[in-house]
Structures are given as C-alpha cells and as structure tokens.
PDB file of N, CA and C in Angstrom:
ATOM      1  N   UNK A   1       0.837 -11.408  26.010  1.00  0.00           N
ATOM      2  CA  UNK A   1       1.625 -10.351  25.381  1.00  0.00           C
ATOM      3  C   UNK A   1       1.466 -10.381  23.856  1.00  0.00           C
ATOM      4  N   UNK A   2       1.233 -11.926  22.884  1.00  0.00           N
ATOM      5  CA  UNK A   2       1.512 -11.817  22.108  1.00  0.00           C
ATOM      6  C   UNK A   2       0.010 -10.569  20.987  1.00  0.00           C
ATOM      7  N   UNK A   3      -1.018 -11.018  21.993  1.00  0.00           N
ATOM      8  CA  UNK A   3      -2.571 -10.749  21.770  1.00  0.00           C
ATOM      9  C   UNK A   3      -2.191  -8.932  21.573  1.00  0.00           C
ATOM     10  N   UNK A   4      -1.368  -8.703  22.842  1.00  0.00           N
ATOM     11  CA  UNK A   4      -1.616  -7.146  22.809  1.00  0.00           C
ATOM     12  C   UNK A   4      -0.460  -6.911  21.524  1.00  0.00           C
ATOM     13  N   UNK A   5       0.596  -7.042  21.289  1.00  0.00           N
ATOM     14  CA  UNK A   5       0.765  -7.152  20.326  1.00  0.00           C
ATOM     15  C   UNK A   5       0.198  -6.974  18.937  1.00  0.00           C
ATOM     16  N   UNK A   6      -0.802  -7.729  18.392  1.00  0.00           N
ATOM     17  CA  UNK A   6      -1.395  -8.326  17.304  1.00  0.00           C
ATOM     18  C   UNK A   6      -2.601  -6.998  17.362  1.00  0.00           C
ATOM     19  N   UNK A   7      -2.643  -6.509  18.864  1.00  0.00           N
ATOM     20  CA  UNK A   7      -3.709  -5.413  19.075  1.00  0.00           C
ATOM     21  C   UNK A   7      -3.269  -3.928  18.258  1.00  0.00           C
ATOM     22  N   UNK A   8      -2.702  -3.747  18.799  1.00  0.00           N
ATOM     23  CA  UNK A   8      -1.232  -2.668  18.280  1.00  0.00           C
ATOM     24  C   UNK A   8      -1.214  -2.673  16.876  1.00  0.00           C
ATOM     25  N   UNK A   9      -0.864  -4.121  16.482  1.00  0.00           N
ATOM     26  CA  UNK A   9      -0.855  -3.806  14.587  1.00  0.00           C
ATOM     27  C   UNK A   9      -2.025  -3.505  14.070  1.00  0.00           C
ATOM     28  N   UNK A  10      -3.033  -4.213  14.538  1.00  0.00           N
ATOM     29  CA  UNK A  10      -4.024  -3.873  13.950  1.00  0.00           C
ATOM     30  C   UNK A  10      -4.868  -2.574  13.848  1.00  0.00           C
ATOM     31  N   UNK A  11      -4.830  -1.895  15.388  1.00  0.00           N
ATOM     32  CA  UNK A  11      -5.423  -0.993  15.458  1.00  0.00           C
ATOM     33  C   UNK A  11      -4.391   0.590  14.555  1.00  0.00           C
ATOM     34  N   UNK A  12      -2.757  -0.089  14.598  1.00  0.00           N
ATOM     35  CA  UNK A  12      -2.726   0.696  12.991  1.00  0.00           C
ATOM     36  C   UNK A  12      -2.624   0.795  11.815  1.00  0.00           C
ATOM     37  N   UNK A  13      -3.251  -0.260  11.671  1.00  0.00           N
ATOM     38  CA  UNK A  13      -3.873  -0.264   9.669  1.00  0.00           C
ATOM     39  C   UNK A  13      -4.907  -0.198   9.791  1.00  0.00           C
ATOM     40  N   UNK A  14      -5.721  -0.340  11.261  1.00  0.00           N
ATOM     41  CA  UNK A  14      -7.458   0.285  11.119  1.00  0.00           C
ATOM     42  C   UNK A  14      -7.570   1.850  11.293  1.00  0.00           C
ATOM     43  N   UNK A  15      -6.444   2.260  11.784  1.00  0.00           N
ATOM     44  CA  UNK A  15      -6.769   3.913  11.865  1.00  0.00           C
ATOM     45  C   UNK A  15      -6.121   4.724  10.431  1.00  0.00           C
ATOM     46  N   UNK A  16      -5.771   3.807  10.070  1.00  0.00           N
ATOM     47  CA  UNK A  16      -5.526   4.508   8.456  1.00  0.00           C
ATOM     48  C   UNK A  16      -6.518   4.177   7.903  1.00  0.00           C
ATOM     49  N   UNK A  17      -6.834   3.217   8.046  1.00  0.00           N
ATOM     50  CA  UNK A  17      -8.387   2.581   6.876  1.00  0.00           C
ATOM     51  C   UNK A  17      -9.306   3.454   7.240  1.00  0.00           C
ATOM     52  N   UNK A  18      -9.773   4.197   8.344  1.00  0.00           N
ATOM     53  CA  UNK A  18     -10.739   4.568   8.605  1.00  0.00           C
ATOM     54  C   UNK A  18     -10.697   6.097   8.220  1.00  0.00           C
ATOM     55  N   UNK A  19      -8.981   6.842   8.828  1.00  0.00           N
ATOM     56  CA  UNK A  19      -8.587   7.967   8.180  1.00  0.00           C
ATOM     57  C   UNK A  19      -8.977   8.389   7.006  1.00  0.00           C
ATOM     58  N   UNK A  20      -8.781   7.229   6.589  1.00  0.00           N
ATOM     59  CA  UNK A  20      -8.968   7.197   4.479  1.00  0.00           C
ATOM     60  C   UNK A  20     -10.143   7.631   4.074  1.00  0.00           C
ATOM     61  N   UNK A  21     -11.043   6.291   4.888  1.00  0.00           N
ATOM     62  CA  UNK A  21     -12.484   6.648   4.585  1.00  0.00           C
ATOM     63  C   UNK A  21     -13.132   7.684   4.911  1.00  0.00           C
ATOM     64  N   UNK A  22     -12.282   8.317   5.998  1.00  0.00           N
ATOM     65  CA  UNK A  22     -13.277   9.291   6.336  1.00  0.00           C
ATOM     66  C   UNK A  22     -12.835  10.967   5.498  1.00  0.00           C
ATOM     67  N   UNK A  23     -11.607  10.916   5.064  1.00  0.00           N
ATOM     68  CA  UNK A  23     -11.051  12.116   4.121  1.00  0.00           C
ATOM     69  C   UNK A  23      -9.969  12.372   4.465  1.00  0.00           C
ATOM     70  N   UNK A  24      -9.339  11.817   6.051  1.00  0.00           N
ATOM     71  CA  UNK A  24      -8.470  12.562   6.843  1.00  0.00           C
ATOM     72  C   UNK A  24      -7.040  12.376   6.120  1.00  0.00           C
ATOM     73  N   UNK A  25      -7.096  11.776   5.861  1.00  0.00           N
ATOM     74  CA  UNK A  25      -5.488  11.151   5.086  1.00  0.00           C
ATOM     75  C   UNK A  25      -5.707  10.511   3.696  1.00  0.00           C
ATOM     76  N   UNK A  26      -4.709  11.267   2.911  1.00  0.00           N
ATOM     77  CA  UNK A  26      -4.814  10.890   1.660  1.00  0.00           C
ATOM     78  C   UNK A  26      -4.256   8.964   1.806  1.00  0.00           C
ATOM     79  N   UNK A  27      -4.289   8.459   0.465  1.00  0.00           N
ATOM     80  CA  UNK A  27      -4.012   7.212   0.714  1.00  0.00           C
ATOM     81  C   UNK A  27      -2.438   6.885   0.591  1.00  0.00           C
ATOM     82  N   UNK A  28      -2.070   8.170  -0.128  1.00  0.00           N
ATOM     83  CA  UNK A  28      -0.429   7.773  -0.780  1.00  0.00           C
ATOM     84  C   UNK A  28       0.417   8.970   0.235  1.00  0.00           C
ATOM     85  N   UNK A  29      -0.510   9.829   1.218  1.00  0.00           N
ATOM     86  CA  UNK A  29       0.771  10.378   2.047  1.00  0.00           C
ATOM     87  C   UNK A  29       1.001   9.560   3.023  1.00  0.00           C
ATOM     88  N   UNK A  30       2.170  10.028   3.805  1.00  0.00           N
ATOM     89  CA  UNK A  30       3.543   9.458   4.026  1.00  0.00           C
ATOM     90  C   UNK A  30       2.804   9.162   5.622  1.00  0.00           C
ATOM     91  N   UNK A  31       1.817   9.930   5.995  1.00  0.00           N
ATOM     92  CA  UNK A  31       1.555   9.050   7.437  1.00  0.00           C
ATOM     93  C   UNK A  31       0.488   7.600   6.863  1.00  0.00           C
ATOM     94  N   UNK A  32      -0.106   7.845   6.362  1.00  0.00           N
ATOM     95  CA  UNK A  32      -1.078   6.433   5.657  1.00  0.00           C
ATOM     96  C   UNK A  32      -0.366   5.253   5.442  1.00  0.00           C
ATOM     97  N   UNK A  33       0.757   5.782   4.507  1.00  0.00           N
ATOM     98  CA  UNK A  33       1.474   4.637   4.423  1.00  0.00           C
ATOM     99  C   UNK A  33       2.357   4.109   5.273  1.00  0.00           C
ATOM    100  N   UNK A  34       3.097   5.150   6.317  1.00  0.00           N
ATOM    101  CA  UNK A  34       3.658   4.663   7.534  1.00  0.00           C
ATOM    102  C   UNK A  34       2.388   3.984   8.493  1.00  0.00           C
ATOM    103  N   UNK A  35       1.691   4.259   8.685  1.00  0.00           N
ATOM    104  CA  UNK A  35       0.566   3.448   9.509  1.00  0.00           C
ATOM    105  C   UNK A  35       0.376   2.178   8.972  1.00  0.00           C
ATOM    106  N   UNK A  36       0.433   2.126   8.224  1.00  0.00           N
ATOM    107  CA  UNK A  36      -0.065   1.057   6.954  1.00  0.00           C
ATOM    108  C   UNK A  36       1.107  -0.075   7.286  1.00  0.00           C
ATOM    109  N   UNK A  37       2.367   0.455   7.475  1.00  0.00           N
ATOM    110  CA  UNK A  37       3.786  -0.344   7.111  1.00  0.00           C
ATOM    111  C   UNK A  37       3.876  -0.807   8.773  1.00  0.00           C
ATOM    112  N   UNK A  38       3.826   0.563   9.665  1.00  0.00           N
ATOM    113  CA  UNK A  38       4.095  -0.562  10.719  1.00  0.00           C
ATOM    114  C   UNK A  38       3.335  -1.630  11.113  1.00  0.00           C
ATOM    115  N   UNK A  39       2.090  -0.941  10.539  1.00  0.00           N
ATOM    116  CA  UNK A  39       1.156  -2.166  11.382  1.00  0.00           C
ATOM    117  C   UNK A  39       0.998  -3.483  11.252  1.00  0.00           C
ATOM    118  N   UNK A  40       1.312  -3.578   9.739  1.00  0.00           N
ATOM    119  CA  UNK A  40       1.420  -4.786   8.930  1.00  0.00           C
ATOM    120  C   UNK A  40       2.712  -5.422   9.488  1.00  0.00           C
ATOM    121  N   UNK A  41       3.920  -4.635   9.681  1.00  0.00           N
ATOM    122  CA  UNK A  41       4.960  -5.569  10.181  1.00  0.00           C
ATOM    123  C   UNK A  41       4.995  -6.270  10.843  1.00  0.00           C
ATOM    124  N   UNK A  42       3.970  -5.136  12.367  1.00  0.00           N
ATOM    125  CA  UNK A  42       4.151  -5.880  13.744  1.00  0.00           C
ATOM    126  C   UNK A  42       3.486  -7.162  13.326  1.00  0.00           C
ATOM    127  N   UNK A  43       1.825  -7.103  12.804  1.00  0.00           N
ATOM    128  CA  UNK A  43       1.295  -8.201  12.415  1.00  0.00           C
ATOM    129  C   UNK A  43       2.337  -9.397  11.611  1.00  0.00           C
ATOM    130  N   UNK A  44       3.096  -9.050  10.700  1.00  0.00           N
ATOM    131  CA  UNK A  44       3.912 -10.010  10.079  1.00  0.00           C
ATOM    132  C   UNK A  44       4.970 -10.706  11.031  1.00  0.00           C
ATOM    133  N   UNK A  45       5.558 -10.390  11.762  1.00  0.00           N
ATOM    134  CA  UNK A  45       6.009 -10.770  13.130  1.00  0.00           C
ATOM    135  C   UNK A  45       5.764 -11.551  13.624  1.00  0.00           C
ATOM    136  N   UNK A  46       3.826 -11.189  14.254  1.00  0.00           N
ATOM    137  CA  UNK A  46       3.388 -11.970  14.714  1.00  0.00           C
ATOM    138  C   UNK A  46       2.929 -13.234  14.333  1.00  0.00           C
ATOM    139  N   UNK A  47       2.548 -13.182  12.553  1.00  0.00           N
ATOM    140  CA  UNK A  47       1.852 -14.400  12.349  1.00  0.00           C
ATOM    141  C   UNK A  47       3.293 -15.415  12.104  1.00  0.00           C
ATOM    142  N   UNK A  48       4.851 -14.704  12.016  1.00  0.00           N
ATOM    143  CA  UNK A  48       5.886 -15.898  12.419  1.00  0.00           C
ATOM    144  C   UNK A  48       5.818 -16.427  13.113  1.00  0.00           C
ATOM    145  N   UNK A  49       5.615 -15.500  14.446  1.00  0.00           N
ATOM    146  CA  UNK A  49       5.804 -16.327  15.779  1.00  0.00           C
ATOM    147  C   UNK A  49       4.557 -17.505  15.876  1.00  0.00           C
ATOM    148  N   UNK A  50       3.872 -17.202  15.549  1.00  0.00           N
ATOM    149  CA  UNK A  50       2.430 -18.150  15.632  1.00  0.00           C
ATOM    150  C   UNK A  50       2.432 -19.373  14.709  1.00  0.00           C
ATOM    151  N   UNK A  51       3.502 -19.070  13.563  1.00  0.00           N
ATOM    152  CA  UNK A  51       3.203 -19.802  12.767  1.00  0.00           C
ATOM    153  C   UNK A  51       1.847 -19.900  11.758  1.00  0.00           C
ATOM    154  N   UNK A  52       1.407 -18.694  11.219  1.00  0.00           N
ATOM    155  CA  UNK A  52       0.428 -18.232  10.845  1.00  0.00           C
ATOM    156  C   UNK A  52       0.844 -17.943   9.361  1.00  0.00           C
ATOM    157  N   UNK A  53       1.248 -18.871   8.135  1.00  0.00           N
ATOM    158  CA  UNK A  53       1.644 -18.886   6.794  1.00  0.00           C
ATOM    159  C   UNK A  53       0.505 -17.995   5.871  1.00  0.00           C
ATOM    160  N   UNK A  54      -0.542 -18.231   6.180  1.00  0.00           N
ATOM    161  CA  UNK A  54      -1.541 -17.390   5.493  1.00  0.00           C
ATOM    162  C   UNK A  54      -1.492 -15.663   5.624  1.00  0.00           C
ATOM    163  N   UNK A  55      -1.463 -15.540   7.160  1.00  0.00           N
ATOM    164  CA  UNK A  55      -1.748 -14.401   7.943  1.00  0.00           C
ATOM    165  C   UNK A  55      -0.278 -13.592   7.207  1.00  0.00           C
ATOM    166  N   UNK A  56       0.825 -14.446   7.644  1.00  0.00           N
ATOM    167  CA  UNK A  56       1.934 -13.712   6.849  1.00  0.00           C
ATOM    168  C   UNK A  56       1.529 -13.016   5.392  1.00  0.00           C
ATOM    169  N   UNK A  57       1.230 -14.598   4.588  1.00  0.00           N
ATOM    170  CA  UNK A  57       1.214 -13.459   3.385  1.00  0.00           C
ATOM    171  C   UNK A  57       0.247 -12.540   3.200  1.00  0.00           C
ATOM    172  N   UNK A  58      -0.518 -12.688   3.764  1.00  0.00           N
ATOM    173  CA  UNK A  58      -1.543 -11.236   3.845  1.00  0.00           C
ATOM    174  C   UNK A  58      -0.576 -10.051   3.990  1.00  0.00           C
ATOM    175  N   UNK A  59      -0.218  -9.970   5.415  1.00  0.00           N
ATOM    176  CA  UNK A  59       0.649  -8.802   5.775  1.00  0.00           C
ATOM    177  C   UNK A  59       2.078  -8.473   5.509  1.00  0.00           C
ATOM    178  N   UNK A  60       2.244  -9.596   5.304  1.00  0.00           N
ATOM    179  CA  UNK A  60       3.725  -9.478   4.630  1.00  0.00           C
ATOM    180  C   UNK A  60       3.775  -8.849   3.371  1.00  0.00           C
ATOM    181  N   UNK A  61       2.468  -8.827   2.355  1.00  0.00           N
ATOM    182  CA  UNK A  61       2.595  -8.521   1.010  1.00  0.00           C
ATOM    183  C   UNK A  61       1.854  -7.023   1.461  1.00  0.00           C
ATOM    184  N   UNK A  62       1.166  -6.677   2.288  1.00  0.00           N
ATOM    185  CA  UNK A  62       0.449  -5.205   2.843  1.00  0.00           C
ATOM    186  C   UNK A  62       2.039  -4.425   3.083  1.00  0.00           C
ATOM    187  N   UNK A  63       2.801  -5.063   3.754  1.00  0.00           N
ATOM    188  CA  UNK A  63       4.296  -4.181   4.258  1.00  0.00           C
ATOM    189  C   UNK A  63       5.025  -3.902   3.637  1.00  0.00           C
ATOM    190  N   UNK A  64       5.091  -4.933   2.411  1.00  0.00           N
ATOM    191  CA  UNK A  64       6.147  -4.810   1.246  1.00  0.00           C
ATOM    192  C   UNK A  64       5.502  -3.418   0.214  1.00  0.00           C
ATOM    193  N   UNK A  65       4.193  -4.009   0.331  1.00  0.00           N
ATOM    194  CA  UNK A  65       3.459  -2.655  -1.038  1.00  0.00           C
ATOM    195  C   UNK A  65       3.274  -1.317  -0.157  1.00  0.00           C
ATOM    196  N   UNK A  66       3.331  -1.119   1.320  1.00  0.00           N
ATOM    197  CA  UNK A  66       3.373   0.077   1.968  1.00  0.00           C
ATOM    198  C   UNK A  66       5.046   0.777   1.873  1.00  0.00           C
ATOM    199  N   UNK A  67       6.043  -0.631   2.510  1.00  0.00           N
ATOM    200  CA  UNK A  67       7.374   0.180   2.495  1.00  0.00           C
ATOM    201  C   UNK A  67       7.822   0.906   0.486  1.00  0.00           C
ATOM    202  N   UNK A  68       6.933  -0.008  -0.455  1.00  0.00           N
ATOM    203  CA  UNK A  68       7.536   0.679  -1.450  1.00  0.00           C
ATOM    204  C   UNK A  68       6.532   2.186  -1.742  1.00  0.00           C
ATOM    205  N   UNK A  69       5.828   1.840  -1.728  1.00  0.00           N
ATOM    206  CA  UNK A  69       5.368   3.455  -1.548  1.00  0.00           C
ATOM    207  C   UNK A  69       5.836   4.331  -0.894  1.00  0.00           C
ATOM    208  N   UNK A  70       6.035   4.015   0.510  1.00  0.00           N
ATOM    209  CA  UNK A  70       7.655   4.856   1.043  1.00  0.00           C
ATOM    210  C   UNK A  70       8.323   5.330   0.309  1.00  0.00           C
ATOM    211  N   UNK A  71       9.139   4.170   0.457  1.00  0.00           N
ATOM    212  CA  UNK A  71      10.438   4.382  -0.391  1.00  0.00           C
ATOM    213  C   UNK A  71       9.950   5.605  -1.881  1.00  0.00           C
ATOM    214  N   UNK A  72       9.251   5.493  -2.895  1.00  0.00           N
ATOM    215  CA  UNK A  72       9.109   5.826  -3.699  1.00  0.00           C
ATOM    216  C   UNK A  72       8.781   7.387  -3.533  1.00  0.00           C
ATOM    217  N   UNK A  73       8.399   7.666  -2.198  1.00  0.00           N
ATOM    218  CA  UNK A  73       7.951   9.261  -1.940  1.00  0.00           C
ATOM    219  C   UNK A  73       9.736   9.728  -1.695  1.00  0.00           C
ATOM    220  N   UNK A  74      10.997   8.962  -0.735  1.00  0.00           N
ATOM    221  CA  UNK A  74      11.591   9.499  -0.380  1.00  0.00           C
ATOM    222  C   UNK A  74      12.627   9.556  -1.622  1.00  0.00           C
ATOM    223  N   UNK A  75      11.654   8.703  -2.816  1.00  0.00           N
ATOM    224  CA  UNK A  75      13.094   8.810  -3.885  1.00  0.00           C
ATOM    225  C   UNK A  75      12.410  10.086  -4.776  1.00  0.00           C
ATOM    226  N   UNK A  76      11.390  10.628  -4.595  1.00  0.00           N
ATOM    227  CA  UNK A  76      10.800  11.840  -5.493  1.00  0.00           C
ATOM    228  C   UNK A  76      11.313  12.651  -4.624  1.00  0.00           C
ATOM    229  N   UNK A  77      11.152  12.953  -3.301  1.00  0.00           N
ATOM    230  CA  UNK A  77      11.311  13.874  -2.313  1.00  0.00           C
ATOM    231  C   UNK A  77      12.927  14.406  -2.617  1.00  0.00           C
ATOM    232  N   UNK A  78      13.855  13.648  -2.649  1.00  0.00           N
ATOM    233  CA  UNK A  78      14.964  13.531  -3.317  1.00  0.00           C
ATOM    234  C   UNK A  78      15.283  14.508  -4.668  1.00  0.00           C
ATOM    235  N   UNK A  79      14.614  13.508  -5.579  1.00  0.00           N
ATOM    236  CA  UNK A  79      14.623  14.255  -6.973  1.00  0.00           C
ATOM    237  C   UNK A  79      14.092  16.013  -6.686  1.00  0.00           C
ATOM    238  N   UNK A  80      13.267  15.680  -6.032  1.00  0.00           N
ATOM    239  CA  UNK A  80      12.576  17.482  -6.222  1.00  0.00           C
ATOM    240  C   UNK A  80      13.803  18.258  -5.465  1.00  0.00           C
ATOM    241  N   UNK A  81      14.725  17.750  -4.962  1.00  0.00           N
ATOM    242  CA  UNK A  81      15.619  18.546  -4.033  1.00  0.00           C
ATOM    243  C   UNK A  81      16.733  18.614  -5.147  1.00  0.00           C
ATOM    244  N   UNK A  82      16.763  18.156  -5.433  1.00  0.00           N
ATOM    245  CA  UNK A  82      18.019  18.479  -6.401  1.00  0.00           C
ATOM    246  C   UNK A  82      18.039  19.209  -7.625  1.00  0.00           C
ATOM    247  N   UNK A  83      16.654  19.653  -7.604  1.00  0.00           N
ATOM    248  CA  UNK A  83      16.288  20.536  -8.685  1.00  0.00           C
ATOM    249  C   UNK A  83      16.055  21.634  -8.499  1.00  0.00           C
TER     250      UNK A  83
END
C-alpha cells in the first residue's frame, strides 16, 4: 500500500512537470501548484512513515514553496475582489 501511495504522489508532481514543459500549464497557476502541493505532501507523509529524513526535506520544502504560492494567489484573488 505504502508503494502505491508514493505512486500517486509522484505521478502528481510528474504531471505538472511535464504540463509545464510541454506549455499546458503555466507554472504559477493554481492547478500547477495544486498538483505540485498535493503530491509533495502525499510524498512527505510517506518519507515519515519510512523514515526517509532526506526524502522529507526534499518534499517537505517542494509543499511548503507550492502551499505558499497558493496561498499568495488566494490573498491577490482577495485583494482584486475588494476593489
């Protein structure tokens, strides 16, 4: 279970990477970076459970710099509404 798992994350920060490369998705809209965020989580998850300190900070620091790009669209998205 844990394999399919680890399958799952990966295959979504590879379909953004590839999105990217190929034109389909900008890098800073909001599905890129949601692809980007879950995938890295599930992966961050996983390299707890495994005990995988490296693997974490890889993805752990991929989730943190995806959720703030999030965040940062829904705090403009915001601003533009109130104007």
């Amino acid at each position: 279970m844990e394999q399919v798992v680890q399958i799952v994350g990966s295959l979504l920060v590879l379909a953004a990477f590839v999105a990217a490369q190929r034109g389909w998705l900008n890098q800073r809209s909001t599905v890129y970076l949601l692809l980007n965020f879950l995938g890295s989580a599930v992966l961050s998850a996983a390299a707890v459970a495994g005990g995988q300190w490296g693997f974490l900070l890889l993805e752990g620091v991929w989730a943190v710099v995806s959720a703030t790009g999030l965040l940062s669209q829904c705090v403009n998205l915001s601003a533009a509404s109130r104007h």
